[in-house]
Protein backbone atom coordinates (compact mmCIF):
# COMPACT_ATOMS: atom_id res chain seq x y z
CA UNK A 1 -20.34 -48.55 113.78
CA UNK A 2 -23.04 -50.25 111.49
CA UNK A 3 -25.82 -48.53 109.58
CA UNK A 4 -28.66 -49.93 108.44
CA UNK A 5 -28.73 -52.82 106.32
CA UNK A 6 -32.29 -51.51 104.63
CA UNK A 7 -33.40 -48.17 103.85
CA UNK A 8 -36.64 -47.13 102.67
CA UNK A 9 -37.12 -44.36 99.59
CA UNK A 10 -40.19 -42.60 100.35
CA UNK A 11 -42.84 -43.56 97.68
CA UNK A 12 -40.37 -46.48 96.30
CA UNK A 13 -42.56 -49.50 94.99
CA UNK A 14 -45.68 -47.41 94.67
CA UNK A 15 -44.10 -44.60 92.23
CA UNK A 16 -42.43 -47.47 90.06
CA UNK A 17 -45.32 -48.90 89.46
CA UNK A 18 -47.30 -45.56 88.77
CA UNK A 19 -44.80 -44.49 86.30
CA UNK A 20 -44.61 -47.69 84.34
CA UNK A 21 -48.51 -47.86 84.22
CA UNK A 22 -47.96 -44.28 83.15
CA UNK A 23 -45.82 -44.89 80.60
CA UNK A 24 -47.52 -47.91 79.43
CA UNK A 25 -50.62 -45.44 78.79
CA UNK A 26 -48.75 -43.32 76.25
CA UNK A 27 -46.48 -46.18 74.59
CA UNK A 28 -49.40 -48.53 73.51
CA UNK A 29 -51.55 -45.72 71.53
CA UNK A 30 -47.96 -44.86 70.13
CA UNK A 31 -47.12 -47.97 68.85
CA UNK A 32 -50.59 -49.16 67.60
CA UNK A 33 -50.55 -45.60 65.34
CA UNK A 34 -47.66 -46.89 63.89
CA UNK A 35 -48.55 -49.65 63.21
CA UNK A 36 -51.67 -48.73 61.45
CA UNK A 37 -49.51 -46.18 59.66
CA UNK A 38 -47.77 -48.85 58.14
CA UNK A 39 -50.72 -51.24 57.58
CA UNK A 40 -52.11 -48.49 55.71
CA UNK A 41 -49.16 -47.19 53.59
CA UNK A 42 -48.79 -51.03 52.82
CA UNK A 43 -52.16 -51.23 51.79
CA UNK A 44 -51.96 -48.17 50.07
CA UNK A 45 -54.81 -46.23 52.17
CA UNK A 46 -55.67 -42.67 50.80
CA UNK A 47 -54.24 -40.79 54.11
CA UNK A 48 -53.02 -43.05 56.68
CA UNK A 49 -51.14 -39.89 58.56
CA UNK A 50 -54.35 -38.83 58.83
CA UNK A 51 -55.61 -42.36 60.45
CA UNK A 52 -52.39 -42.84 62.01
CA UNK A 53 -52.90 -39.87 63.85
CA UNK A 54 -56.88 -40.16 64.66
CA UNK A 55 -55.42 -43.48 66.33
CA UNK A 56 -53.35 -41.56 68.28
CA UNK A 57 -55.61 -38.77 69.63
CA UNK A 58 -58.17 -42.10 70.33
CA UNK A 59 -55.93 -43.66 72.48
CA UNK A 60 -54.75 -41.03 74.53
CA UNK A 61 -58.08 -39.34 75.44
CA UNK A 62 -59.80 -42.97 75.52
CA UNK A 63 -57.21 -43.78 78.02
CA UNK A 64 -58.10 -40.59 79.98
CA UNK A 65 -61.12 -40.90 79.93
CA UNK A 66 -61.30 -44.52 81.14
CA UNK A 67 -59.21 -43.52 83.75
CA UNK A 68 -61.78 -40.67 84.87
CA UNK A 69 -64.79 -43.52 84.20
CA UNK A 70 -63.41 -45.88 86.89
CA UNK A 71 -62.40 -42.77 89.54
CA UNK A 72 -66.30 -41.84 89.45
CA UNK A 73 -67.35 -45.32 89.22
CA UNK A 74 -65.00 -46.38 92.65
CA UNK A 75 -65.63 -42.82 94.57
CA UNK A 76 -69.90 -43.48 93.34
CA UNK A 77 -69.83 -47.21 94.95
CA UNK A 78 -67.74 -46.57 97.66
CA UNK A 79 -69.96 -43.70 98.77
CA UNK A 80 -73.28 -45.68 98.35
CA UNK A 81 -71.95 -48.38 100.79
């Protein structure tokens, strides 16, 4: 008695990819505020916490919101065709 030589995981390929685009959306705003952290600690910047951290919250929400841009966008084209 064989079994199959291929099985299929429900969502496999799709939810790989949706998690590393996911992730990807959180690690780059991460690793550009510290990097600007350190550019400005180098560079001896009056607060760069503080524009470490407005880097941050820009990223994140920008990212959002660019997400949310495109969704209307698509959903406003696809309905005028």
């Amino acid at each position: 008695m064989s079994g199959p030589l291929q099985f299929g995981i429900p969502g496999g390929p799709e939810l790989t990819i949706i998690l590393f685009f996911s992730l990807l959306l959180f690690v780059v705003p991460i690793v550009a505020a510290v990097q600007i952290y350190r550019d400005a600690s180098a560079n001896d910047v009056d607060n760069p916490t503080a524009w470490s951290l407005g880097m941050l919250l820009v990223g994140l929400v920008g990212n959002i919101v660019g997400i949310v841009a495109v969704w209307i966008l698509y959903t406003v084209v696809e309905i005028r065709e």
